[in-house]
N, C-alpha and C. Protein backbone atom coordinates (compact mmCIF):
# COMPACT_ATOMS: atom_id res chain seq x y z
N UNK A 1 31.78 15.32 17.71
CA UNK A 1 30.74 14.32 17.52
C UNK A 1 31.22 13.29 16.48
N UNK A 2 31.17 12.25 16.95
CA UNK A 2 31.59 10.95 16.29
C UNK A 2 30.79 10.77 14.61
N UNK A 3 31.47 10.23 13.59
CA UNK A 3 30.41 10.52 12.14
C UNK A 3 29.95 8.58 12.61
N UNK A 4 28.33 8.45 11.99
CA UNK A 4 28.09 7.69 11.45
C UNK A 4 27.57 7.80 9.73
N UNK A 5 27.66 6.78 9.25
CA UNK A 5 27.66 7.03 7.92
C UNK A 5 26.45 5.82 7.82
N UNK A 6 25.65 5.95 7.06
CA UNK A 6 24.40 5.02 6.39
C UNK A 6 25.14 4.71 4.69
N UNK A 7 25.28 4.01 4.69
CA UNK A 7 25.18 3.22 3.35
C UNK A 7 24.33 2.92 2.37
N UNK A 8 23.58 4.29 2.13
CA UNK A 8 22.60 4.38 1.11
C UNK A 8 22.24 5.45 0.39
N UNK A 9 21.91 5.65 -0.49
CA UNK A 9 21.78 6.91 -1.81
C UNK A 9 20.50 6.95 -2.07
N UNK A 10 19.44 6.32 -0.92
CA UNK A 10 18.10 6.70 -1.26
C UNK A 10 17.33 7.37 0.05
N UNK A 11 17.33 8.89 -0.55
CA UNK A 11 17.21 10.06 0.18
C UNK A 11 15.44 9.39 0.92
N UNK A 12 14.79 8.72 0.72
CA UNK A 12 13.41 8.42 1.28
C UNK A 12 13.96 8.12 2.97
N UNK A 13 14.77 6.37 2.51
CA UNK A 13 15.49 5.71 3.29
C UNK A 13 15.92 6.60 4.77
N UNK A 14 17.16 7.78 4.16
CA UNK A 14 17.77 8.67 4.91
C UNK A 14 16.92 9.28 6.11
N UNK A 15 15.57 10.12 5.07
CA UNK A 15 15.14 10.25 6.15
C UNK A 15 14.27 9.45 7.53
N UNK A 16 13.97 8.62 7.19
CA UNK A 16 13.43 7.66 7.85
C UNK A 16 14.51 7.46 9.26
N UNK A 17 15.78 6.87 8.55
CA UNK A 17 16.73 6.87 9.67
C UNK A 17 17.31 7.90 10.53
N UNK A 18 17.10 9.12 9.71
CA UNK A 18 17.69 10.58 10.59
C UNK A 18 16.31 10.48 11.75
N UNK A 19 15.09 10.30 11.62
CA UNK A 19 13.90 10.26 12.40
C UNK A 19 13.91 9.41 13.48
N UNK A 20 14.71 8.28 13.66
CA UNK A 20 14.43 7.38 14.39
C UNK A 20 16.14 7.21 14.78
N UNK A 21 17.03 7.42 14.50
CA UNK A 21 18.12 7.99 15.18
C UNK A 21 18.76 8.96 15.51
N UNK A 22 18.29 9.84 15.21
CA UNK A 22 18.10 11.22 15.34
C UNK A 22 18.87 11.60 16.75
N UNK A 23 18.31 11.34 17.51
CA UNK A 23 18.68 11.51 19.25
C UNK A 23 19.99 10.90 19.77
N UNK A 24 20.76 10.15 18.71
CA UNK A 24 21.91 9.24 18.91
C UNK A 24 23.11 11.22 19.03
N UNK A 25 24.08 10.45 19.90
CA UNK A 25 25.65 11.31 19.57
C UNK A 25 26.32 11.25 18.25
N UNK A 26 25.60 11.22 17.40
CA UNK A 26 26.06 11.26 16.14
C UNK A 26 26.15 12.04 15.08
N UNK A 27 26.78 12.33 14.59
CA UNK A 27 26.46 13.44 13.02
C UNK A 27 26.83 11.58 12.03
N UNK A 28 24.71 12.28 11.54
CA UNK A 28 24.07 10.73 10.51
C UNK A 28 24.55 11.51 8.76
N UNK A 29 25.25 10.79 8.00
CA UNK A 29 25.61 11.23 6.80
C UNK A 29 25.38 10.23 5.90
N UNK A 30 24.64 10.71 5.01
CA UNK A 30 24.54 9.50 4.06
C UNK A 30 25.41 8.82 2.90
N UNK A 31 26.42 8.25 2.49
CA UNK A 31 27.34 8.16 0.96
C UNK A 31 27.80 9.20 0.29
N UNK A 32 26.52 9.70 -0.01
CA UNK A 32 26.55 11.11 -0.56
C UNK A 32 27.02 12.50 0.09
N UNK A 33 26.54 12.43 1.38
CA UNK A 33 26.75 13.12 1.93
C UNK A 33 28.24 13.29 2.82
N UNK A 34 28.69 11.87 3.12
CA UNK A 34 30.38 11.70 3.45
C UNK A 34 31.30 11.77 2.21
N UNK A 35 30.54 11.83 0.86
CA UNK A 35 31.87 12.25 0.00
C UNK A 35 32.34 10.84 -0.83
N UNK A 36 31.33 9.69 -0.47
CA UNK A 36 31.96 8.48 -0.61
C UNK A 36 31.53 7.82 -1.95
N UNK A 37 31.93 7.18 -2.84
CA UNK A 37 31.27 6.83 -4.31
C UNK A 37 31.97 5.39 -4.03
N UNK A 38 31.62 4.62 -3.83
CA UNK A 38 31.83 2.76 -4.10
C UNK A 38 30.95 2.44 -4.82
N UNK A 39 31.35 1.33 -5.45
CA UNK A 39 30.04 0.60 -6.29
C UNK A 39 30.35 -0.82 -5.30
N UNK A 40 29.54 -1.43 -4.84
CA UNK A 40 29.51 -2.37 -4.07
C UNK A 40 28.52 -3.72 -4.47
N UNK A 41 29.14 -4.31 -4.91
CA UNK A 41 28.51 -5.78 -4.92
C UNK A 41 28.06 -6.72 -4.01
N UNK A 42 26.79 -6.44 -4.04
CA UNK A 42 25.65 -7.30 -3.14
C UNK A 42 25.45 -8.65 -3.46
N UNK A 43 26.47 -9.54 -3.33
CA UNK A 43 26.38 -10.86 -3.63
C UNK A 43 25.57 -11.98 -2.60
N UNK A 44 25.39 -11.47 -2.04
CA UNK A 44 25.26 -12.47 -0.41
C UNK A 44 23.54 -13.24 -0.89
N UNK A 45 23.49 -14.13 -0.07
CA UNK A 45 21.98 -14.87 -0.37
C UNK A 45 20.83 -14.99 0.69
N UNK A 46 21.39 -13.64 1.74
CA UNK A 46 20.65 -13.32 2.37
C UNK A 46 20.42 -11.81 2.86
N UNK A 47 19.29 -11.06 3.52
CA UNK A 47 19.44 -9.98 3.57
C UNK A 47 20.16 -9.67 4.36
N UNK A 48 20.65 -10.56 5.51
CA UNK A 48 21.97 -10.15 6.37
C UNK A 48 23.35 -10.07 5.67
N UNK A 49 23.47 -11.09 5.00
CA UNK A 49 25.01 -11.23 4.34
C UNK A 49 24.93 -9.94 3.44
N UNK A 50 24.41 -9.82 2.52
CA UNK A 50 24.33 -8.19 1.30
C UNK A 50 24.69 -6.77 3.00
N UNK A 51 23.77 -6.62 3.72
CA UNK A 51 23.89 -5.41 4.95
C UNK A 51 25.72 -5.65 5.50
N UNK A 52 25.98 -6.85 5.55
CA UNK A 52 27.48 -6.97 6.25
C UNK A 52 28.44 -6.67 5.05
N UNK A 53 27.98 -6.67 3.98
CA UNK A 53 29.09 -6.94 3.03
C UNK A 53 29.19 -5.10 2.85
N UNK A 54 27.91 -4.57 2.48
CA UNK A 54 28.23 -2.93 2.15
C UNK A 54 28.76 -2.22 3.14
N UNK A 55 28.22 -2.76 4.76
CA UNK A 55 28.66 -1.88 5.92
C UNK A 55 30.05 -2.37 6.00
N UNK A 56 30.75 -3.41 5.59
CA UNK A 56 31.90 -3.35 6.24
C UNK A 56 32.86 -3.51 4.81
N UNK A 57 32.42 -3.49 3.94
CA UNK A 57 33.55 -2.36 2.95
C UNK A 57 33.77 -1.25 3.26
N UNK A 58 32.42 -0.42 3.11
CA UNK A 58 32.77 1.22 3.74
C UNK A 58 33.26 1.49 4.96
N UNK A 59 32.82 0.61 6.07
CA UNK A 59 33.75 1.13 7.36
C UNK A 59 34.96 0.65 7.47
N UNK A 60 36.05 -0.17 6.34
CA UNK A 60 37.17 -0.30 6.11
C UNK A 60 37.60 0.68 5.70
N UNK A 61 36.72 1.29 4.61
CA UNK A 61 37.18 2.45 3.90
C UNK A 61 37.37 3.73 4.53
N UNK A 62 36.69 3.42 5.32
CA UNK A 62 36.47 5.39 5.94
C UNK A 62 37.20 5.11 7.85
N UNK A 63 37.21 3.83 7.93
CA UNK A 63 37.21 4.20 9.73
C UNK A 63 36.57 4.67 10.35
N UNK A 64 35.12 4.73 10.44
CA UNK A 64 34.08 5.00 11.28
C UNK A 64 32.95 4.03 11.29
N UNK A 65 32.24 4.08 11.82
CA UNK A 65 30.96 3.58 12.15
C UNK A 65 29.87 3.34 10.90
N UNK A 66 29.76 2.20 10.49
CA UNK A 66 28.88 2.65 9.04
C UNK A 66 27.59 1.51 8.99
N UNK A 67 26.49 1.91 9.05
CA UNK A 67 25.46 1.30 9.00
C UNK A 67 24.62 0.69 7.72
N UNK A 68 24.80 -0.29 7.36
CA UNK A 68 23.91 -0.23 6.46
C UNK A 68 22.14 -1.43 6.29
N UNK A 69 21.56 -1.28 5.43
CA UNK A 69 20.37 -2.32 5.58
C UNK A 69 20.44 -3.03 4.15
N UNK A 70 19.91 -4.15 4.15
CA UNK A 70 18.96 -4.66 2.58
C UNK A 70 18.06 -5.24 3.61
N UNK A 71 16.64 -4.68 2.42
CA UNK A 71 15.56 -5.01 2.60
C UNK A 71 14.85 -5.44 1.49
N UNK A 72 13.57 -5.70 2.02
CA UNK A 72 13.26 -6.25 0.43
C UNK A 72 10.89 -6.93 0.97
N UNK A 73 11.06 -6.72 -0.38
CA UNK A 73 9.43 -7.56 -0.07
C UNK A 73 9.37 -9.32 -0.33
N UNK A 74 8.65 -9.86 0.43
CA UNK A 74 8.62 -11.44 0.21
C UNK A 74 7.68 -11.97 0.46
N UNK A 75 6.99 -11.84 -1.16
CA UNK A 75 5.38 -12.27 -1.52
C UNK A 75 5.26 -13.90 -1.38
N UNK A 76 4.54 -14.32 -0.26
CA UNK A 76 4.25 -15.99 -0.11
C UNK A 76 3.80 -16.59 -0.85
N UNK A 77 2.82 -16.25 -1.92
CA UNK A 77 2.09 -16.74 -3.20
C UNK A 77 3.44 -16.58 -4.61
N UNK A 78 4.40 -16.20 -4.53
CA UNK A 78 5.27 -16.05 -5.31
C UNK A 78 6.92 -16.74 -4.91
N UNK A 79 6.72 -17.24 -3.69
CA UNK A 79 7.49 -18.11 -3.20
C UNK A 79 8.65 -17.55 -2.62
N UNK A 80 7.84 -16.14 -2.26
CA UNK A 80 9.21 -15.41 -1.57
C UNK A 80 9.98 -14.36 -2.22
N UNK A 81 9.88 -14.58 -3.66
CA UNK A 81 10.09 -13.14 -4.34
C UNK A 81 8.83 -11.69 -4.27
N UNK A 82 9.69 -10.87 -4.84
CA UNK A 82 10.79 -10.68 -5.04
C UNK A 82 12.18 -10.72 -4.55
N UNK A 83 12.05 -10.60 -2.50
CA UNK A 83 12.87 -11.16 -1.98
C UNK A 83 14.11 -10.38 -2.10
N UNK A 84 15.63 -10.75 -1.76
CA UNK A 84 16.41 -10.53 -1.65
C UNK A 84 16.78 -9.30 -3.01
N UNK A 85 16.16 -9.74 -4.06
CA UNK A 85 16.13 -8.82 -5.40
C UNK A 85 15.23 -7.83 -5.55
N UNK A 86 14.79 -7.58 -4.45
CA UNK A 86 13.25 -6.62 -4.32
C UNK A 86 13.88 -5.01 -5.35
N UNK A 87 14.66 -4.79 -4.92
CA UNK A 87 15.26 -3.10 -5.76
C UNK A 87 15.54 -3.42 -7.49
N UNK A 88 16.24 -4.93 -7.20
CA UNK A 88 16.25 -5.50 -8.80
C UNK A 88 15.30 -5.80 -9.32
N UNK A 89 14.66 -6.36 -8.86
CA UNK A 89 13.34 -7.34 -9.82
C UNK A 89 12.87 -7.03 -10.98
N UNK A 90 13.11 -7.19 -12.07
CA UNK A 90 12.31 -6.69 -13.30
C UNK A 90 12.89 -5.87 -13.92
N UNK A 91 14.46 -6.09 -13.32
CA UNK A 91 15.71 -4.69 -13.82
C UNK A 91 15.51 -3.48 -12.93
N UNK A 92 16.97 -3.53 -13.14
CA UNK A 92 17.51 -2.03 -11.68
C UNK A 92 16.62 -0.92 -12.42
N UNK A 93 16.29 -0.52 -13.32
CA UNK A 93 15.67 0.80 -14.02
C UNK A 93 14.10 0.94 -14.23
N UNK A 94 13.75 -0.53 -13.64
CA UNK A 94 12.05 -0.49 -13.61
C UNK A 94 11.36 0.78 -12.29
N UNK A 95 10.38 1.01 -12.71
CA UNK A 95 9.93 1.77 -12.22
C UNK A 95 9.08 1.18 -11.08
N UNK A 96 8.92 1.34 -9.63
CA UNK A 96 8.02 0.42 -8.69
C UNK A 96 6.84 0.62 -9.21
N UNK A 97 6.20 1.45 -9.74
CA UNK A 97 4.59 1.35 -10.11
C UNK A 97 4.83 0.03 -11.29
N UNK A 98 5.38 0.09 -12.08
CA UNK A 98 5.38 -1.43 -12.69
C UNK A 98 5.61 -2.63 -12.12
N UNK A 99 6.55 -2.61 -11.00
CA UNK A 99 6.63 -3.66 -10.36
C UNK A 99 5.51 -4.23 -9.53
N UNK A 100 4.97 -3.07 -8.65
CA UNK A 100 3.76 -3.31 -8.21
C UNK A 100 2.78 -3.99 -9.02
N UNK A 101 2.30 -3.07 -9.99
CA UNK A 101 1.34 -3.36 -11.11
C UNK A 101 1.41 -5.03 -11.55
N UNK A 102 2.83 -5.35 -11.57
CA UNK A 102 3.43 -6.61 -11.64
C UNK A 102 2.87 -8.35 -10.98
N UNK A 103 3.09 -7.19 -9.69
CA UNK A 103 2.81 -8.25 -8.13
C UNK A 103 1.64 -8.37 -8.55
N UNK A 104 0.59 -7.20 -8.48
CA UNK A 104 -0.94 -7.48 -8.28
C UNK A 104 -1.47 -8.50 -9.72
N UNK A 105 -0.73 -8.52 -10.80
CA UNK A 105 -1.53 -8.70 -11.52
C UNK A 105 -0.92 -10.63 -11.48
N UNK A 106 0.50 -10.87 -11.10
CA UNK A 106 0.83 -12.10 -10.67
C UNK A 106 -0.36 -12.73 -9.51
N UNK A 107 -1.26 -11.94 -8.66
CA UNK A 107 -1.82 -12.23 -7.71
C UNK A 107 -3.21 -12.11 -8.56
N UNK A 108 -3.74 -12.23 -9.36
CA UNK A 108 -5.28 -11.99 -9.65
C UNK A 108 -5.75 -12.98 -9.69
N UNK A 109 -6.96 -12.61 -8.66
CA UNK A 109 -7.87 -14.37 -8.34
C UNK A 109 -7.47 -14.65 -7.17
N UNK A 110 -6.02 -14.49 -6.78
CA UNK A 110 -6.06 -14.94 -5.54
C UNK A 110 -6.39 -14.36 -3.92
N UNK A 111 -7.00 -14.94 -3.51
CA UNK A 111 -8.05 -14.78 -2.03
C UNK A 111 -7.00 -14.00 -1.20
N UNK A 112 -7.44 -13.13 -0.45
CA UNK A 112 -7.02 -12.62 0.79
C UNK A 112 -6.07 -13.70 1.23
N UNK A 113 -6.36 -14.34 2.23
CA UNK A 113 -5.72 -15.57 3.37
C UNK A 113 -4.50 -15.89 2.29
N UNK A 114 -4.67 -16.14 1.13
CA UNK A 114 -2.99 -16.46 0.10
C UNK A 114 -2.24 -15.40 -0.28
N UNK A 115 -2.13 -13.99 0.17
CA UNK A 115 -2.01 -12.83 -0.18
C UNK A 115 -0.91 -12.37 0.70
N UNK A 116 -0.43 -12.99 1.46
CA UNK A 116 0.10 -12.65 2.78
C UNK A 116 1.86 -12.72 1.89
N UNK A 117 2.59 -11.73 2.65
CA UNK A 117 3.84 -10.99 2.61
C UNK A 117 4.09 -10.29 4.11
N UNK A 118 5.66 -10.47 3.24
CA UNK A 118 6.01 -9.19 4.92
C UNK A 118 7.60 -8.74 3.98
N UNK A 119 7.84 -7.39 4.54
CA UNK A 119 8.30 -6.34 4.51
C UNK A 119 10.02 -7.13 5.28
N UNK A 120 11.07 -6.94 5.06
CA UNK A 120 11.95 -7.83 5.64
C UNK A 120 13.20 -6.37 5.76
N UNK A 121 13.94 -6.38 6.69
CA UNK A 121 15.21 -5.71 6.65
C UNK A 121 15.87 -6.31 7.56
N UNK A 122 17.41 -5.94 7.31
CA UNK A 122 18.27 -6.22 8.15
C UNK A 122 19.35 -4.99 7.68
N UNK A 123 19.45 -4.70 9.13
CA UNK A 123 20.66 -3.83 9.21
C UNK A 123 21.91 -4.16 9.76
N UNK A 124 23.36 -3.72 9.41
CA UNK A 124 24.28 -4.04 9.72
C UNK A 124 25.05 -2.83 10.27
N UNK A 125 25.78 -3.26 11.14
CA UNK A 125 26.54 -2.21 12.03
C UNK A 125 27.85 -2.63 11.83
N UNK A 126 28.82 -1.74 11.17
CA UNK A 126 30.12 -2.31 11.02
C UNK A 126 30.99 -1.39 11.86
N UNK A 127 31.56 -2.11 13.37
CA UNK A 127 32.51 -0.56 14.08
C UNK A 127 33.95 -0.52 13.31
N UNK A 128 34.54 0.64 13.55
CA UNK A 128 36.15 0.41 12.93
C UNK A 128 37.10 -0.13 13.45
N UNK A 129 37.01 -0.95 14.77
CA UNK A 129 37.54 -2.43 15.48
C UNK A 129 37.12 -3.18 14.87
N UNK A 130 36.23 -3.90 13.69
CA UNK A 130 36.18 -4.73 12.72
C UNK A 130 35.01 -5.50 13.60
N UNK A 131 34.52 -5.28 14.62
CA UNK A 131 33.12 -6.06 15.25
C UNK A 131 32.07 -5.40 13.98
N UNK A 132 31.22 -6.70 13.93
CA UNK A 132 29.52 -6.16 13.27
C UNK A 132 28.57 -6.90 14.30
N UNK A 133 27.84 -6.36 14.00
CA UNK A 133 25.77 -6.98 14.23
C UNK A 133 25.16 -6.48 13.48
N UNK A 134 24.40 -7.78 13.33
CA UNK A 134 22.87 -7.36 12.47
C UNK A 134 21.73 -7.79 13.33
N UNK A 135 21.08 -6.72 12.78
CA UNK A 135 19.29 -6.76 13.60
C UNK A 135 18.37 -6.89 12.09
N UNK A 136 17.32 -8.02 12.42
CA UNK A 136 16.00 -8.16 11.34
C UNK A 136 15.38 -7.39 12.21
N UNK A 137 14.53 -6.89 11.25
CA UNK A 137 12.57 -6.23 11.54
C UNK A 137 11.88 -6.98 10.28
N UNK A 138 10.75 -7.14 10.69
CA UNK A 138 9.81 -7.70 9.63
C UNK A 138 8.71 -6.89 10.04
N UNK A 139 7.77 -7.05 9.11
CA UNK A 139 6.42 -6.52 9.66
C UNK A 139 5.82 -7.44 8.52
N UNK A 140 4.24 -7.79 8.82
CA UNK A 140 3.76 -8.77 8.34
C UNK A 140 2.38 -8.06 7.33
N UNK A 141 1.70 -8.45 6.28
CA UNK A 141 0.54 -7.64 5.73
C UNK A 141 0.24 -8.66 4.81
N UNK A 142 -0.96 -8.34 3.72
CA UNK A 142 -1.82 -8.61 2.40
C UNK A 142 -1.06 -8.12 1.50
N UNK A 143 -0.80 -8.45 0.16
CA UNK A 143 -0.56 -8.20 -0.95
C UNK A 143 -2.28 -7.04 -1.40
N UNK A 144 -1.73 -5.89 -1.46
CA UNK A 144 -3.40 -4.98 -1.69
C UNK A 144 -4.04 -5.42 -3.35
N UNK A 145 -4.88 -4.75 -3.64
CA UNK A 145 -5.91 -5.06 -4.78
C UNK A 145 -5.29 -3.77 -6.24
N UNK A 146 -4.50 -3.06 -5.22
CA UNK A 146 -4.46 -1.64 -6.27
C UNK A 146 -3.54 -0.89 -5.59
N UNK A 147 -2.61 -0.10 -6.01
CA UNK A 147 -1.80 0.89 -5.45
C UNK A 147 -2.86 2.18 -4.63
N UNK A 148 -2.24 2.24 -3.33
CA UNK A 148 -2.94 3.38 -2.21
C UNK A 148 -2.20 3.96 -1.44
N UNK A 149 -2.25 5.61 -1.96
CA UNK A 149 -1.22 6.27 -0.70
C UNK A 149 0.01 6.89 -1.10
N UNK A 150 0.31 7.96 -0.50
CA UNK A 150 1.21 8.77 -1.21
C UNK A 150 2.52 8.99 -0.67
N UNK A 151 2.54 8.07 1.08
CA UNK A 151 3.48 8.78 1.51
C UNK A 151 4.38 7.56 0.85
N UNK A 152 5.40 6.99 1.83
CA UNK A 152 5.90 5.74 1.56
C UNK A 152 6.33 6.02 -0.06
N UNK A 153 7.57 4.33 -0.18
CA UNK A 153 8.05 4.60 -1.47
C UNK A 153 8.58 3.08 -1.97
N UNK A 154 8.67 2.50 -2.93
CA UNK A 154 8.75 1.12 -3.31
C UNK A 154 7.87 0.61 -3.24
N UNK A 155 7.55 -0.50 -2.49
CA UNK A 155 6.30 -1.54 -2.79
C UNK A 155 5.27 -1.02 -1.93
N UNK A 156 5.64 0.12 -0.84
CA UNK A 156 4.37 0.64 0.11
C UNK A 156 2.83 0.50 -0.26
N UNK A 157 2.45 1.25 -1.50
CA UNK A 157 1.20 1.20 -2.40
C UNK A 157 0.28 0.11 -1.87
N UNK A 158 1.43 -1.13 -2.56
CA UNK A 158 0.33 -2.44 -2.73
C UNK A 158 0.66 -3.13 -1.02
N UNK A 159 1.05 -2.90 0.20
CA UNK A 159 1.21 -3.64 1.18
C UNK A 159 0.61 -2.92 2.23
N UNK A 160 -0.41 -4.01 2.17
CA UNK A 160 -1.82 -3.93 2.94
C UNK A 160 -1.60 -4.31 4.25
N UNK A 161 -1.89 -3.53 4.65
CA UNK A 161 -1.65 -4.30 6.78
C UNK A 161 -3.49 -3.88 7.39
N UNK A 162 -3.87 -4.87 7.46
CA UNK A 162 -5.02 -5.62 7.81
C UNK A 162 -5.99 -4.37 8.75
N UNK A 163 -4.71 -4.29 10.16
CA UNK A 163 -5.05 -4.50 11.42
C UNK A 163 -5.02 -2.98 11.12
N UNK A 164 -4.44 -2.07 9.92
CA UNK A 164 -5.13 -0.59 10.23
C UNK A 164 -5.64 -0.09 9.40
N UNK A 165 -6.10 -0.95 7.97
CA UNK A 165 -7.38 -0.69 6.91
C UNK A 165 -6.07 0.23 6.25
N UNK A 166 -5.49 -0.20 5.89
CA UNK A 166 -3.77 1.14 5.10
C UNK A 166 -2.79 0.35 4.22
N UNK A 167 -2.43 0.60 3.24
CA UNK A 167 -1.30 0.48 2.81
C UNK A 167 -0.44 1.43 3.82
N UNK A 168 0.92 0.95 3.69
CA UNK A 168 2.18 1.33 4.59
C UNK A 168 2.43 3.00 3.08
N UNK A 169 2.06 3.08 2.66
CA UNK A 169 2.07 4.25 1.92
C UNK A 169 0.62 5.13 2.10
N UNK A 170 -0.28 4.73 2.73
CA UNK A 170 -1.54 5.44 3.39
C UNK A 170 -1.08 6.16 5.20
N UNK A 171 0.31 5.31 5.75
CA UNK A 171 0.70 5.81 6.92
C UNK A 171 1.47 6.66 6.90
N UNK A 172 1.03 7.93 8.02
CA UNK A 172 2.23 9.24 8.11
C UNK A 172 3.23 8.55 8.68
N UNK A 173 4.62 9.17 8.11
CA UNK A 173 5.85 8.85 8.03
C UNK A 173 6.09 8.67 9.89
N UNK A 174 5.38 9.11 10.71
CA UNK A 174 5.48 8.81 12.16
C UNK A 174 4.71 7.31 12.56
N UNK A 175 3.72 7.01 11.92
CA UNK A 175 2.90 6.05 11.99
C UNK A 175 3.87 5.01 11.33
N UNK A 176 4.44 4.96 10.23
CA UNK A 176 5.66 4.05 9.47
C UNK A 176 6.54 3.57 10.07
N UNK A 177 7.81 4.56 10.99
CA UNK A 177 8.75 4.54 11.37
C UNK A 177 8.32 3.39 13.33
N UNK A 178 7.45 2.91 13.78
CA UNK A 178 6.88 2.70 14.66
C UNK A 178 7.15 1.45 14.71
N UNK A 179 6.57 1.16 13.22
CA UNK A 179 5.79 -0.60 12.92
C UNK A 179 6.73 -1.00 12.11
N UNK A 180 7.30 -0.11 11.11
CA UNK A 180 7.59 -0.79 9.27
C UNK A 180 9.12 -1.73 10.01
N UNK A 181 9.71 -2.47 9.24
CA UNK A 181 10.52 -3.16 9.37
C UNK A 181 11.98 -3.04 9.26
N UNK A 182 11.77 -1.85 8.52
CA UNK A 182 13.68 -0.60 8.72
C UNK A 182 12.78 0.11 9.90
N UNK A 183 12.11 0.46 11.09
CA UNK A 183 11.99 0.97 12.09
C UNK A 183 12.35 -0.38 12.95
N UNK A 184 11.48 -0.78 12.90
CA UNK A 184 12.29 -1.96 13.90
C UNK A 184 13.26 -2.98 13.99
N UNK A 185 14.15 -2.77 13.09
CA UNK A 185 15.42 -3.04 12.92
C UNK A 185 16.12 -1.88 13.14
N UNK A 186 16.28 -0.86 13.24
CA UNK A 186 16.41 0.66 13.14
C UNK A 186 16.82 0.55 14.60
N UNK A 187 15.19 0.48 15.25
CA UNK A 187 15.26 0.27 16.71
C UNK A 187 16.22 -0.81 17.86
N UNK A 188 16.66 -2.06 17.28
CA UNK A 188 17.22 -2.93 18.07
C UNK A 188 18.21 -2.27 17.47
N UNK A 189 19.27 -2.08 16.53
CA UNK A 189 20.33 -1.37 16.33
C UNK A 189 20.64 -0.36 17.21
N UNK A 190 19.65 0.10 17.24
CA UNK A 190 19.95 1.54 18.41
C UNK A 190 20.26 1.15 20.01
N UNK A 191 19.63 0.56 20.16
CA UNK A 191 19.71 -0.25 21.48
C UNK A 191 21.27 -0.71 21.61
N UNK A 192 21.82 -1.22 20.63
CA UNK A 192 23.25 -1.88 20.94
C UNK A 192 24.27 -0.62 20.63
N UNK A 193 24.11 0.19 19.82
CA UNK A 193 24.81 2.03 20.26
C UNK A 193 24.79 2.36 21.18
C-alpha cells in the first residue's frame, strides 16, 4: 500500500482527514507519524501558495505523495483577518479561547447581517513526479455572540452557521466533515486520487 503523508502535527486535523479519506488505497500518516521533523516556512500570500509550499518540500523530501492544507478564518467586519495568519494571530502561543474572545469583542455592537465570515482551506497535493493541485472549500457563517460547543477546535466556538442554529463546534464530527471547508476541499482532492 502506497504511503500518503498529511503535512500536519495537529492530531484534531488528522483525524478529520483519516474520516473522510479513509476508504482511499492508502496508509494516511501524519509528520509525526512518517518520522519527519521540517520546520517549514509558510511565506506565501495566499492559502494556496503556503499548502504548495509545505506539500512540496516534504514530497521532495520523502518521494511520496504528500498532502497538505492552510486554512484559516476570514472575518468581513475585520477586513478579512485573521485570514491567512488565522494559527498566528495574536502570536503562535495564544490560546484560541483568547483569540476568539478577541474576535467577539472586536465585533461588539455589531448586527448580525455585518457578522458574516467563512471558514477557508486549501489543500495541496504534491505527487513525486513533481505535478501538484490545489482544491478550496469554504463554508460560509456569522461571527457568534459567545463561544458554543465542545466538539470542533480553533475558531469553531464562535462560527455560527445560520441555516443549523450551531456553532461548527456544536456539530458531531460526522455532521462537520460533510459541510466544514477541510471536508470539502478534502472531498474534491479525493476525487482527483
Amino acid at each position: 500500500m502506497e504511503r500518503l503523508i498529511f503535512a500536519t502535527g495537529n492530531e484534531n486535523k488528522m483525524k478529520e482527514i483519516c474520516m473522510i479519506l479513509g476508504d482511499l488505497n492508502y496508509e494516511i500518516l501524519s509528520m509525526k507519524e512518517a518520522g519527519i521533523d521540517m520546520e517549514i516556512v509558510e511565506d506565501g500570500t495566499t492559502f494556496e501558495e503556503n499548502a504548495v509550499i509545505k506539500a512540496t518540500a516534504i514530497s521532495k523530501a520523502v518521494g511520496c505523495l504528500v498532502l497538505a492544507d492552510d486554512s484559516g478564518l476570514e472575518v468581513d467586519y475585520m477586513d478579512g483577518e485573521p485570514g491567512i495568519r488565522s494559527a498566528r494571530w495574536m502570536g503562535e502561543n495564544t490560546s484560541y479561547h483568547i483569540k476568539n474572545q478577541k474576535i467577539i469583542e472586536n465585533l461588539a455592537g455589531v448586527p448580525d447581517e455585518q457578522r458574516t465570515a467563512r471558514f477557508v482551506c486549501a489543500i495541496a497535493a504534491a505527487f513525486p513526479d513533481g505535478r501538484v493541485i490545489t482544491k478550496r472549500g469554504t463554508i460560509e457563517g456569522i461571527i457568534g455572540y459567545e463561544e458554543r460547543g465542545e466538539n470542533g477546535f480553533g475558531y469553531d466556538p464562535i462560527f455560527f452557521l445560520p441555516e443549523y442554529g450551531k456553532t461548527t463546534a456544536e456539530l458531531s464530527p460526522e455532521e462537520k466533515n460533510e459541510i466544514s471547508h477541510r471536508g470539502r476541499a478534502l472531498t474534491l482532492i479525493k476525487k482527483e486520487l
